[in-house]
N, C-alpha and C. Protein backbone atom coordinates (compact mmCIF):
# COMPACT_ATOMS: atom_id res chain seq x y z
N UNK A 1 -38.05 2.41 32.60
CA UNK A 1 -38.58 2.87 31.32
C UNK A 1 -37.80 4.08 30.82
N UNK A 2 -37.56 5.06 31.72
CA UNK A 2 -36.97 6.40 31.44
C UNK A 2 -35.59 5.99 30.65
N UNK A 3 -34.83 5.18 31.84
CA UNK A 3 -33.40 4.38 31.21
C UNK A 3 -33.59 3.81 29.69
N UNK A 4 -34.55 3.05 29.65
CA UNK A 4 -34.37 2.45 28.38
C UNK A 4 -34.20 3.03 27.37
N UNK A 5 -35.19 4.46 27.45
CA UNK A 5 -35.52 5.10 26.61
C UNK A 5 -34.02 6.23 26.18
N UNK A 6 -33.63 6.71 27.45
CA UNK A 6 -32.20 7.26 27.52
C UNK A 6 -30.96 6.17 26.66
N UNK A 7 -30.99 4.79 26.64
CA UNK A 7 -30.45 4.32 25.99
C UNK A 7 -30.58 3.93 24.55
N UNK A 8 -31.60 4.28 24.58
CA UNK A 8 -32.52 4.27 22.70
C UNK A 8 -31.82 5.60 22.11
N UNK A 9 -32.14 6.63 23.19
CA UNK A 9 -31.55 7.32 22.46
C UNK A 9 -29.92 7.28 22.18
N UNK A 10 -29.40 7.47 23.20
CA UNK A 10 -28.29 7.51 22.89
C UNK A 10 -27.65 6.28 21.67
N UNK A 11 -28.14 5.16 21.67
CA UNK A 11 -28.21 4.42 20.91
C UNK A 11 -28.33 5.37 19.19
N UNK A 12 -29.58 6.00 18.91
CA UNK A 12 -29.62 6.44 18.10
C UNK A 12 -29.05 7.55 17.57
N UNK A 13 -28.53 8.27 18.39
CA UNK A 13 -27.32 9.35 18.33
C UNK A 13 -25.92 8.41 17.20
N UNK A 14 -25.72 7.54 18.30
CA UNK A 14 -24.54 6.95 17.92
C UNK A 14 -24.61 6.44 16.33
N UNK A 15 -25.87 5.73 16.29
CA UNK A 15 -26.58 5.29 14.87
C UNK A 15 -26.24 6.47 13.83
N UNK A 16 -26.91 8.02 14.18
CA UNK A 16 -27.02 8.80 13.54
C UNK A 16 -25.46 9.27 13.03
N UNK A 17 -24.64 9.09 14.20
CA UNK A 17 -23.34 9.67 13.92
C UNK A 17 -22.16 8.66 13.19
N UNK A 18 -22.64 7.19 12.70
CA UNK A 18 -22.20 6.53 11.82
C UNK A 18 -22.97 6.46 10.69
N UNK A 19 -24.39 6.75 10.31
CA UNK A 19 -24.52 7.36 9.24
C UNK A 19 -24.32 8.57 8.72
N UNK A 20 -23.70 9.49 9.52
CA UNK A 20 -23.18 10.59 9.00
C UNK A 20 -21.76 10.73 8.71
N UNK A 21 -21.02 9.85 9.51
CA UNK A 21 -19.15 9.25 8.91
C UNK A 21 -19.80 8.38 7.51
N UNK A 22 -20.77 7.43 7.46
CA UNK A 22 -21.12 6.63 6.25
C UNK A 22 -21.60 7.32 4.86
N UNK A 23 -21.76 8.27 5.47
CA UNK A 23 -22.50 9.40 4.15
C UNK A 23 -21.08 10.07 3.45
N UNK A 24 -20.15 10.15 4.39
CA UNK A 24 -19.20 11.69 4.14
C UNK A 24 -18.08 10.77 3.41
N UNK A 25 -18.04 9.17 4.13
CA UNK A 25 -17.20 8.36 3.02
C UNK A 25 -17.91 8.47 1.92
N UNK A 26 -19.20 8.08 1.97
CA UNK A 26 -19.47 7.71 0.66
C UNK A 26 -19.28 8.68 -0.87
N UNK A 27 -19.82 10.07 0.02
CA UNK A 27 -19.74 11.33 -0.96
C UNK A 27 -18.08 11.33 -1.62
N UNK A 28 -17.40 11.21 -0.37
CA UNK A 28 -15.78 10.97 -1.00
C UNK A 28 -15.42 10.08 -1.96
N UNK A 29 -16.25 8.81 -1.81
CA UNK A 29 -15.79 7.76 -2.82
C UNK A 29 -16.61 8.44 -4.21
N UNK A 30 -17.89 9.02 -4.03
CA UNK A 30 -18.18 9.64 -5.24
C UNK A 30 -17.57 10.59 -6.00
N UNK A 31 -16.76 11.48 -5.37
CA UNK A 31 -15.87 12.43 -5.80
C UNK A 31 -14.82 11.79 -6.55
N UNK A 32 -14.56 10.79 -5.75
CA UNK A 32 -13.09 10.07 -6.28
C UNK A 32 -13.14 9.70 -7.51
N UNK A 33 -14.71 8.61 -8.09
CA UNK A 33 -15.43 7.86 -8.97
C UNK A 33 -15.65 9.18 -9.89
N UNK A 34 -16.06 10.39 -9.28
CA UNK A 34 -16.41 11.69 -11.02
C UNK A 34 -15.01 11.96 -11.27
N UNK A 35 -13.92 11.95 -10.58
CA UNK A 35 -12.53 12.33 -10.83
C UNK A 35 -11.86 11.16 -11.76
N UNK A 36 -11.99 10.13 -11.68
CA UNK A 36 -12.04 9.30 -12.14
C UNK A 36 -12.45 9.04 -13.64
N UNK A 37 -13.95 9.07 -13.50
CA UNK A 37 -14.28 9.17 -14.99
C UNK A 37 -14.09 10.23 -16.04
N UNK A 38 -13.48 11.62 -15.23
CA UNK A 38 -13.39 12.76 -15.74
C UNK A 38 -11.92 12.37 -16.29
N UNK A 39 -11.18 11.71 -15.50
CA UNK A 39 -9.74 11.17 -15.98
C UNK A 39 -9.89 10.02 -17.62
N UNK A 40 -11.01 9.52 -17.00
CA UNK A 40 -10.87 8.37 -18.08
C UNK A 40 -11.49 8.45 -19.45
N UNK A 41 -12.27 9.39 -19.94
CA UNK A 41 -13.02 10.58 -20.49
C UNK A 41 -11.86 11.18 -21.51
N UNK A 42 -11.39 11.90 -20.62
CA UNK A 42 -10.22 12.30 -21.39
C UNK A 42 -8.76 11.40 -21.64
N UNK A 43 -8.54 10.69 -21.03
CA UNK A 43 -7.67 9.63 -22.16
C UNK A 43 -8.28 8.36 -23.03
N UNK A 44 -9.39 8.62 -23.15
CA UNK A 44 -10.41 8.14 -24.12
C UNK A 44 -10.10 8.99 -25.21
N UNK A 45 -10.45 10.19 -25.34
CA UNK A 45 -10.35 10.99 -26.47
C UNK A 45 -9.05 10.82 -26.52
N UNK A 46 -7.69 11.23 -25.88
CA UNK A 46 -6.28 11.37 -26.62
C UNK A 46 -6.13 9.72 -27.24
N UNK A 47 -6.83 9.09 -26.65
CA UNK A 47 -6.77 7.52 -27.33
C UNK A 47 -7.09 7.81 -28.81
N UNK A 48 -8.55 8.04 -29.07
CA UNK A 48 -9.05 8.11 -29.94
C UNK A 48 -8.46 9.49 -31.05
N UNK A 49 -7.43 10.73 -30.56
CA UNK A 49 -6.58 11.18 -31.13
C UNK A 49 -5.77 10.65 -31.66
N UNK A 50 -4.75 9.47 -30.75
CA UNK A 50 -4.03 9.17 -31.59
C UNK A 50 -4.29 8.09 -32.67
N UNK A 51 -5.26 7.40 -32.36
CA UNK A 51 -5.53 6.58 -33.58
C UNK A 51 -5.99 6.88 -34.75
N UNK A 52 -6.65 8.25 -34.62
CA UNK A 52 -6.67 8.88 -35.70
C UNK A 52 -5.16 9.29 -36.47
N UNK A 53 -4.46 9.91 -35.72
CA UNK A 53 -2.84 10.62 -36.23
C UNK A 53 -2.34 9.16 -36.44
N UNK A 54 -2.46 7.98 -35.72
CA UNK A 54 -1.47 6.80 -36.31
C UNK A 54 -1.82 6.60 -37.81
N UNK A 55 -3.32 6.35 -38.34
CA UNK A 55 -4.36 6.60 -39.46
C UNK A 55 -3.35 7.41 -40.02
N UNK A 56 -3.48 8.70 -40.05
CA UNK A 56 -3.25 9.55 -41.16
C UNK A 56 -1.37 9.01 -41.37
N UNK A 57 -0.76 8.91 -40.19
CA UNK A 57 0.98 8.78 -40.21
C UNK A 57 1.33 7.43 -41.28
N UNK A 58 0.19 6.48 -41.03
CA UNK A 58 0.55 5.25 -41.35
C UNK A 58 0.19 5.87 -43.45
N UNK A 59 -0.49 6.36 -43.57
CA UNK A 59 -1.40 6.11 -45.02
C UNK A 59 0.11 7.98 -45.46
N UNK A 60 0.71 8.34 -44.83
CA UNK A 60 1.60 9.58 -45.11
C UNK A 60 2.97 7.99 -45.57
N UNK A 61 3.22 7.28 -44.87
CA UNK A 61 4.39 6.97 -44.87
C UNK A 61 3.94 5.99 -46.34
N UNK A 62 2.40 5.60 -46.37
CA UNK A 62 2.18 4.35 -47.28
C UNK A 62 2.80 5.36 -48.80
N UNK A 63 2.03 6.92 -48.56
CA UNK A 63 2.35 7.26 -49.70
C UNK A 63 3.60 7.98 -50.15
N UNK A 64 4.72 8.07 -48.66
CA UNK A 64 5.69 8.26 -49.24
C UNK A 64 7.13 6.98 -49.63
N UNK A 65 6.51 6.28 -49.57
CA UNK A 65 7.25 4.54 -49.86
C UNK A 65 7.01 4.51 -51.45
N UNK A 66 5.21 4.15 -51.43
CA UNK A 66 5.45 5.01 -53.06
C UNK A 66 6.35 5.66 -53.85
N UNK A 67 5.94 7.06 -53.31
CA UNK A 67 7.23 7.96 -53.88
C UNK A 67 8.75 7.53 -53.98
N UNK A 68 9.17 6.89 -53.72
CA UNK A 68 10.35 6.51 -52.96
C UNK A 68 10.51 5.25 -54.31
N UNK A 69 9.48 4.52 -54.31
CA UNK A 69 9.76 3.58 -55.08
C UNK A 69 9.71 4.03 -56.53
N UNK A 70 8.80 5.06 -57.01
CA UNK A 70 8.63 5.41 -58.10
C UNK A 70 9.83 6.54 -58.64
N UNK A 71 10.68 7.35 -57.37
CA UNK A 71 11.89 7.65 -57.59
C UNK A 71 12.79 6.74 -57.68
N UNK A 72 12.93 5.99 -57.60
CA UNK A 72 14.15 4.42 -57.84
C UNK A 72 14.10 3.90 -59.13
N UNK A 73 12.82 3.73 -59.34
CA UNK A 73 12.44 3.28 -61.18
C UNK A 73 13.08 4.04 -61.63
N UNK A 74 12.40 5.61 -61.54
CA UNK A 74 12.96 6.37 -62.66
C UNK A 74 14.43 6.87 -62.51
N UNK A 75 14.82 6.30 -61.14
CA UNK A 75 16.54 6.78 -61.39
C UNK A 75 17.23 5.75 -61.85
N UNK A 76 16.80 4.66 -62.00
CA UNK A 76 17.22 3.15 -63.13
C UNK A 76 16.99 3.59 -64.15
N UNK A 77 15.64 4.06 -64.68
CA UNK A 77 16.12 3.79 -65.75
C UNK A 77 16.24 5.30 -66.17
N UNK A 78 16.46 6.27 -65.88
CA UNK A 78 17.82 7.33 -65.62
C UNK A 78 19.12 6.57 -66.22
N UNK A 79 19.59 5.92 -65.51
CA UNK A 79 20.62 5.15 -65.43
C UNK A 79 20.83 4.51 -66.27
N UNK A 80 20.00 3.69 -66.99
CA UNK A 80 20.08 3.04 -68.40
C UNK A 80 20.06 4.12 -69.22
N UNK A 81 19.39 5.20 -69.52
CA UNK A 81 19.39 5.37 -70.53
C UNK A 81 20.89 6.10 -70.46
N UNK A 82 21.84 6.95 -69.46
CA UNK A 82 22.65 7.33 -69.17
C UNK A 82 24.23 6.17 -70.07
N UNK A 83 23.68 4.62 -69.59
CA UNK A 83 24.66 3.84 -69.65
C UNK A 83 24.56 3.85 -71.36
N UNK A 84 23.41 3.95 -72.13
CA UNK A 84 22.98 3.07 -73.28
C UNK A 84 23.59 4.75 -74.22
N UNK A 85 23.76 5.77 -73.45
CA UNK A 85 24.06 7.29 -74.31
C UNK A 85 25.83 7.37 -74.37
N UNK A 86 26.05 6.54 -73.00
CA UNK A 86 27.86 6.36 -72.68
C UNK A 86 28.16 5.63 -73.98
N UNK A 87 27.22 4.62 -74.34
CA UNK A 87 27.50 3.51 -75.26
C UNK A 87 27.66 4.17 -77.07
N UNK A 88 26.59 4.88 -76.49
CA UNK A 88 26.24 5.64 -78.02
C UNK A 88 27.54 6.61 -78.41
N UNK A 89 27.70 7.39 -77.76
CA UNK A 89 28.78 7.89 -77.44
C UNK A 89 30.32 7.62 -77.63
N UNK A 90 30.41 6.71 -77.42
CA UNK A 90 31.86 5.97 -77.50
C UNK A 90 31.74 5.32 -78.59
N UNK A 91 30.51 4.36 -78.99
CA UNK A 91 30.58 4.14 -80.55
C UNK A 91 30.98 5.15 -81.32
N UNK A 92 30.00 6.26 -81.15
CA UNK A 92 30.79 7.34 -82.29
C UNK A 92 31.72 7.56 -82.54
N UNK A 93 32.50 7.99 -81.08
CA UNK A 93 34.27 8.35 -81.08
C UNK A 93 35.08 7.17 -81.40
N UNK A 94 34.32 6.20 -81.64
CA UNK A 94 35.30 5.18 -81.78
C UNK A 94 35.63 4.73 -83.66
N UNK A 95 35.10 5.37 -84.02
CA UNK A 95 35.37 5.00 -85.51
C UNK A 95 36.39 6.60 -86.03
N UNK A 96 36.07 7.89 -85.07
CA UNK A 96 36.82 8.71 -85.55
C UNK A 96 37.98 9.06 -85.02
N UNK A 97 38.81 7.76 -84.20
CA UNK A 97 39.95 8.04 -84.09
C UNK A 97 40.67 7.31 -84.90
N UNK A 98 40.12 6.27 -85.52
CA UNK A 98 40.48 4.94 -86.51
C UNK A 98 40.91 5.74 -87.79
């Protein structure tokens, strides 16, 4: 009886001392898991940074294409009226060298 009981215990020692390696993993894997989400947390937000800055980059470039195009018109027709003043121009001189 004494034995058995000497082996219960020790039995339960041993028990006790793999739930206490089972605890100290586990706390570790929890550490790992808040490090983790603390990681993933924050490249959540720089995510959600840059899709904001792509937003604003994309609607900067929409409105400088615009610009871009509405400087081209007016340097055509710049350009016409430039060609249509060359024209005007040379008509004039052209009757007073005659």
């Amino acid at each position: 009886h004494e034995q058995l009981l000497k082996m219960m215990e020790e039995r339960m020692m041993d028990i006790e001392q793999k739930l206490r390696l089972v605890k100290r993993l586990l706390q570790d894997k929890v550490n790992q898991l808040k490090e983790q989400l603390s990681k993933n947390t924050k490249a959540d937000a720089m995510v959600k940074d840059l899709y904001v800055e792509n937003a604003q980059l994309l609607k900067a470039l929409e409105v400088t294409e615009q610009r871009q195009k509405t400087a081209e018109r007016k340097n055509y027709l710049l350009e016409e009226k430039i060609a249509n003043l060359n024209r005007i121009v040379k008509n004039l001189a052209t009757p007073s060298f005659n």
